[in-house]
C-alpha atoms as a PDB file:
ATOM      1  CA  UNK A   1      18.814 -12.099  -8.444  1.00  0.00           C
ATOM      2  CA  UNK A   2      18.154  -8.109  -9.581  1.00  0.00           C
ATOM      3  CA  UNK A   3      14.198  -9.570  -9.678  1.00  0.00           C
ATOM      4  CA  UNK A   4      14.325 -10.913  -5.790  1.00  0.00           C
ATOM      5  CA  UNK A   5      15.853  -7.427  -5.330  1.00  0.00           C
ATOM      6  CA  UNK A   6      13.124  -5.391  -6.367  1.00  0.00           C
ATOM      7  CA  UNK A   7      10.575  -7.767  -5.089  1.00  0.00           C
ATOM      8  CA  UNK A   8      12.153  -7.295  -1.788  1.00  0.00           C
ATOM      9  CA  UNK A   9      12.553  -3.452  -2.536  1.00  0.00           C
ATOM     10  CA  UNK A  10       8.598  -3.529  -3.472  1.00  0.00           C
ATOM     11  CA  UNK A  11       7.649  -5.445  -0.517  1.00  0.00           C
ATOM     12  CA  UNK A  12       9.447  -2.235   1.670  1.00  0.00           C
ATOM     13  CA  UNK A  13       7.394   0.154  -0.497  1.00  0.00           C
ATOM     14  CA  UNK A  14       3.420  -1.789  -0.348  1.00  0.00           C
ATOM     15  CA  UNK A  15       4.158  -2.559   3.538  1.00  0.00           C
ATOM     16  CA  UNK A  16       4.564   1.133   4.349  1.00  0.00           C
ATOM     17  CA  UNK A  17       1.353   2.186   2.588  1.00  0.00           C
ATOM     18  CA  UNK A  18      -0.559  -0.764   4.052  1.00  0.00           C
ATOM     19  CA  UNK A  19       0.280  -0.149   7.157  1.00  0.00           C
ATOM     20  CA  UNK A  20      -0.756   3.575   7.137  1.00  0.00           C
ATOM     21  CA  UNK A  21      -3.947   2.685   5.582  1.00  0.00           C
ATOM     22  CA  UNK A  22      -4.673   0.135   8.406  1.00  0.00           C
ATOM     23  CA  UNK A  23      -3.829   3.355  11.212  1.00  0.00           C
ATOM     24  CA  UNK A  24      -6.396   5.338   9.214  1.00  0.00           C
ATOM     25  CA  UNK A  25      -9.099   2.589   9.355  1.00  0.00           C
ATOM     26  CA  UNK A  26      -8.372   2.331  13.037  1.00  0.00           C
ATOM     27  CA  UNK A  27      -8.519   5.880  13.666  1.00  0.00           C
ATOM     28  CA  UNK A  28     -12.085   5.988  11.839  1.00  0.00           C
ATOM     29  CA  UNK A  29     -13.411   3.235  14.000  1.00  0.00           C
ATOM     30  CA  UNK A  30     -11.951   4.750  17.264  1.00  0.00           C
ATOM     31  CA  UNK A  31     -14.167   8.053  16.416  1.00  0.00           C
ATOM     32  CA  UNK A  32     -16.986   5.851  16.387  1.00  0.00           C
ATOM     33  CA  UNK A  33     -17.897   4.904  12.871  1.00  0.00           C
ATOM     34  CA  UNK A  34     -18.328   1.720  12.024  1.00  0.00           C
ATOM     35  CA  UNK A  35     -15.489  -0.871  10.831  1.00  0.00           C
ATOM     36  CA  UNK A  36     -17.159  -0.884   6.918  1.00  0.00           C
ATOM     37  CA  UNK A  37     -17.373   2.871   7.340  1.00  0.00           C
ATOM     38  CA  UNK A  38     -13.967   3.215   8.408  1.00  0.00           C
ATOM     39  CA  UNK A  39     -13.206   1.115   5.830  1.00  0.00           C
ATOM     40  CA  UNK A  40     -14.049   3.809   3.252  1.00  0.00           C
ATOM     41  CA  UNK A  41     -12.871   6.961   4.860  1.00  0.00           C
ATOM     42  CA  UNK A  42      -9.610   5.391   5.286  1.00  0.00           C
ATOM     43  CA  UNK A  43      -9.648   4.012   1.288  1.00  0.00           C
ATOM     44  CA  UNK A  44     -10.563   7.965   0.445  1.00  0.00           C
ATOM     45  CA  UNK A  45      -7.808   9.918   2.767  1.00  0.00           C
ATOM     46  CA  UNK A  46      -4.960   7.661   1.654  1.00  0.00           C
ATOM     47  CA  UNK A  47      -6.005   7.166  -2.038  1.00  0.00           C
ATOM     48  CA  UNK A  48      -4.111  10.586  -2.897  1.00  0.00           C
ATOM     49  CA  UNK A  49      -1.204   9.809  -0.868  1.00  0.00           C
ATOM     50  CA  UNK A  50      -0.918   6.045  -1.719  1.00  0.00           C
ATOM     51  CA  UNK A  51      -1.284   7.091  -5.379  1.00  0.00           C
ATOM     52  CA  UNK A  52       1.181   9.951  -5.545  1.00  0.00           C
ATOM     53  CA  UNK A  53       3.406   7.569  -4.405  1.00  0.00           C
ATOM     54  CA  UNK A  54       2.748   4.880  -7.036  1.00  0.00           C
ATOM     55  CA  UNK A  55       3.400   7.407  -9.827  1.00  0.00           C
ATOM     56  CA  UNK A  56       6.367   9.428  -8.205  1.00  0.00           C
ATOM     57  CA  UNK A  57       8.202   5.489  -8.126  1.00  0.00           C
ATOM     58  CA  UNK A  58       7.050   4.345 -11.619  1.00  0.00           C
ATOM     59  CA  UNK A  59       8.137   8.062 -13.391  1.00  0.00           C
ATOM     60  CA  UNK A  60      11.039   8.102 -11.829  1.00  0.00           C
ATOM     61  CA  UNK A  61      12.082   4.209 -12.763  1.00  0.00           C
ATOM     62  CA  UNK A  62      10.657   4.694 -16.269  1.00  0.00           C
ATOM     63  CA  UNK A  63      13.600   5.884 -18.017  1.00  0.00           C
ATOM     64  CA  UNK A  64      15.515   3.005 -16.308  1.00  0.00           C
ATOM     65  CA  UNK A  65      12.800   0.581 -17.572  1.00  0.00           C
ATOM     66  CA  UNK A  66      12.504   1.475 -20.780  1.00  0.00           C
ATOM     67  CA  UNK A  67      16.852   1.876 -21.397  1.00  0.00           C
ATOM     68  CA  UNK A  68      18.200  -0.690 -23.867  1.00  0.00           C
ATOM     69  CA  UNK A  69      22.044   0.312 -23.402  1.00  0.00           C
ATOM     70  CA  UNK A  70      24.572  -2.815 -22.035  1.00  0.00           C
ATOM     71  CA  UNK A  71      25.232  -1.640 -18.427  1.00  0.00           C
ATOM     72  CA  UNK A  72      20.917  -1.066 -17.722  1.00  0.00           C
ATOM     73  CA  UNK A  73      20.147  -4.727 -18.650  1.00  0.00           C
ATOM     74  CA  UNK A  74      20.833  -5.904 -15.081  1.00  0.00           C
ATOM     75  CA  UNK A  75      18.816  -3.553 -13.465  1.00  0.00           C
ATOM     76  CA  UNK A  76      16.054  -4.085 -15.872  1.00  0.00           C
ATOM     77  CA  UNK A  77      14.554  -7.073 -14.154  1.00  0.00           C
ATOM     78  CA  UNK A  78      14.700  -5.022 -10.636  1.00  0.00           C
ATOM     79  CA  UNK A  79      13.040  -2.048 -12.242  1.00  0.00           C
ATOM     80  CA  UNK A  80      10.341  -4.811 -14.015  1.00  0.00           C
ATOM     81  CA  UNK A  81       9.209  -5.954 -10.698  1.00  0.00           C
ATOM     82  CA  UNK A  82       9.158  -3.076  -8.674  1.00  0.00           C
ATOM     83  CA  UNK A  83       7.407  -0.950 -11.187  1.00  0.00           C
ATOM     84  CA  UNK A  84       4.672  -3.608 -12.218  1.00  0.00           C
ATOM     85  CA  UNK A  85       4.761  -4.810  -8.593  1.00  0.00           C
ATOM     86  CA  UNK A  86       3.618  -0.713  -7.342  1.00  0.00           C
ATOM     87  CA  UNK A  87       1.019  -0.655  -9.637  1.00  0.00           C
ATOM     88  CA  UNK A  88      -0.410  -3.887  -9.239  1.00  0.00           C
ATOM     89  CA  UNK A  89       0.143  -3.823  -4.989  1.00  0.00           C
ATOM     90  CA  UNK A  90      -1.343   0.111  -5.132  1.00  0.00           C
ATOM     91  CA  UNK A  91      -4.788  -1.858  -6.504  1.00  0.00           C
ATOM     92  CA  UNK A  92      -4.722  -4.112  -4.033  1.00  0.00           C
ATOM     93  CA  UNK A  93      -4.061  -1.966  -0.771  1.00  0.00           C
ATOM     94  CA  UNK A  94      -6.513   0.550  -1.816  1.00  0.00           C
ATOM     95  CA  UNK A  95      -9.079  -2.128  -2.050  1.00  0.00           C
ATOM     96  CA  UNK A  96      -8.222  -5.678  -0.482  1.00  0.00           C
ATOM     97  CA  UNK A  97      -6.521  -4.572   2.857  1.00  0.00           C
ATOM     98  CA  UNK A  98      -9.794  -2.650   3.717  1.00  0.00           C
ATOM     99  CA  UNK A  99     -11.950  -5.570   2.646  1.00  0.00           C
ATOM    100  CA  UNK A 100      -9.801  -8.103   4.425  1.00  0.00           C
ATOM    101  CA  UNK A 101      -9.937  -5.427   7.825  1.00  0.00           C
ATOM    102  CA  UNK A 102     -13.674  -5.516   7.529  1.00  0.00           C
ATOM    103  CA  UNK A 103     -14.196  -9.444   7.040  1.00  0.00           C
ATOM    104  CA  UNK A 104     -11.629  -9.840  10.099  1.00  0.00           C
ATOM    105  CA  UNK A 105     -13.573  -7.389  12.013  1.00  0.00           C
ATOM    106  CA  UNK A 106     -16.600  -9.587  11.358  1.00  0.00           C
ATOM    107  CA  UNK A 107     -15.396 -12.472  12.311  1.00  0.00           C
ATOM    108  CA  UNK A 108     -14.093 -10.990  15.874  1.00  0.00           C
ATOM    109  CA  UNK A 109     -10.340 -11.165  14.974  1.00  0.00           C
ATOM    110  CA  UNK A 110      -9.740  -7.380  14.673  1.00  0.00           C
ATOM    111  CA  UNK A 111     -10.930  -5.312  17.937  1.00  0.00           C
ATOM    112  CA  UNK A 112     -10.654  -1.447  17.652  1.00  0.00           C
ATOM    113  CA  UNK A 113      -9.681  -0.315  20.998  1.00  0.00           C
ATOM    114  CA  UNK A 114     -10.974   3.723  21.850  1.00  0.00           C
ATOM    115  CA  UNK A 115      -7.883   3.450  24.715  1.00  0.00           C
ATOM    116  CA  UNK A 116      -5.556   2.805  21.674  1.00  0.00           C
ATOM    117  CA  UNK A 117      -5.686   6.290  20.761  1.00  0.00           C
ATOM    118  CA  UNK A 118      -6.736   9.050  23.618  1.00  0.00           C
ATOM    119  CA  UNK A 119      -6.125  11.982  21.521  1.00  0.00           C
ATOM    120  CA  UNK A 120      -9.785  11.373  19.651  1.00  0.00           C
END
């Protein structure tokens, strides 16, 4: 049960940076670059932020990951799969969700709308 709890916990964390990285890519496109383009100026503004992140989270649950006392041994598994979950998910947002965006965008699913953001 602690495990489903971090993987839900995780989930909360790798949505948040997705989603952020998906604005960015939209953004791009809206200026007028092109989705693969985008693509990569999104990966390269968020990397710092999406990364700080990652090792703010695993620092800070270290200590709790690597305790061996009694009363830590139930939040071990929690800590297991939100800290190996982070790293693992930061990999994969950096570089799948802007793949995935671009093959989407090539087969016509994804439309980048200029309307969708007038401040450009």
């Amino acid at each position: 049960m602690p495990s489903i709890m971090g993987a839900v916990s995780l989930a909360g964390i790798v949505v948040n940076n997705s989603i952020l990285l998906v604005e960015f890519l939209k953004l791009r496109a809206a200026e007028g670059h092109s989705i693969p383009e985008a693509a990569k100026m999104a990966s390269r503004e968020r990397f710092r932020s999406i990364l700080l992140t990652t090792l703010t989270t695993t620092a800070g649950m270290t200590p709790l990951l690597l305790e061996t006392s009694l009363q830590a041994q139930i939040l071990i598994p929690l800590v297991t799969s939100i800290v190996f979950g982070l790293l693992a998910a930061t990999v994969l947002v950096l570089l799948v969700v802007p793949a995935i965006f671009t093959v989407f965008s090539d087969f016509g699913w994804v439309t980048v709308d200029k309307e969708q953001h007038p401040e450009e």
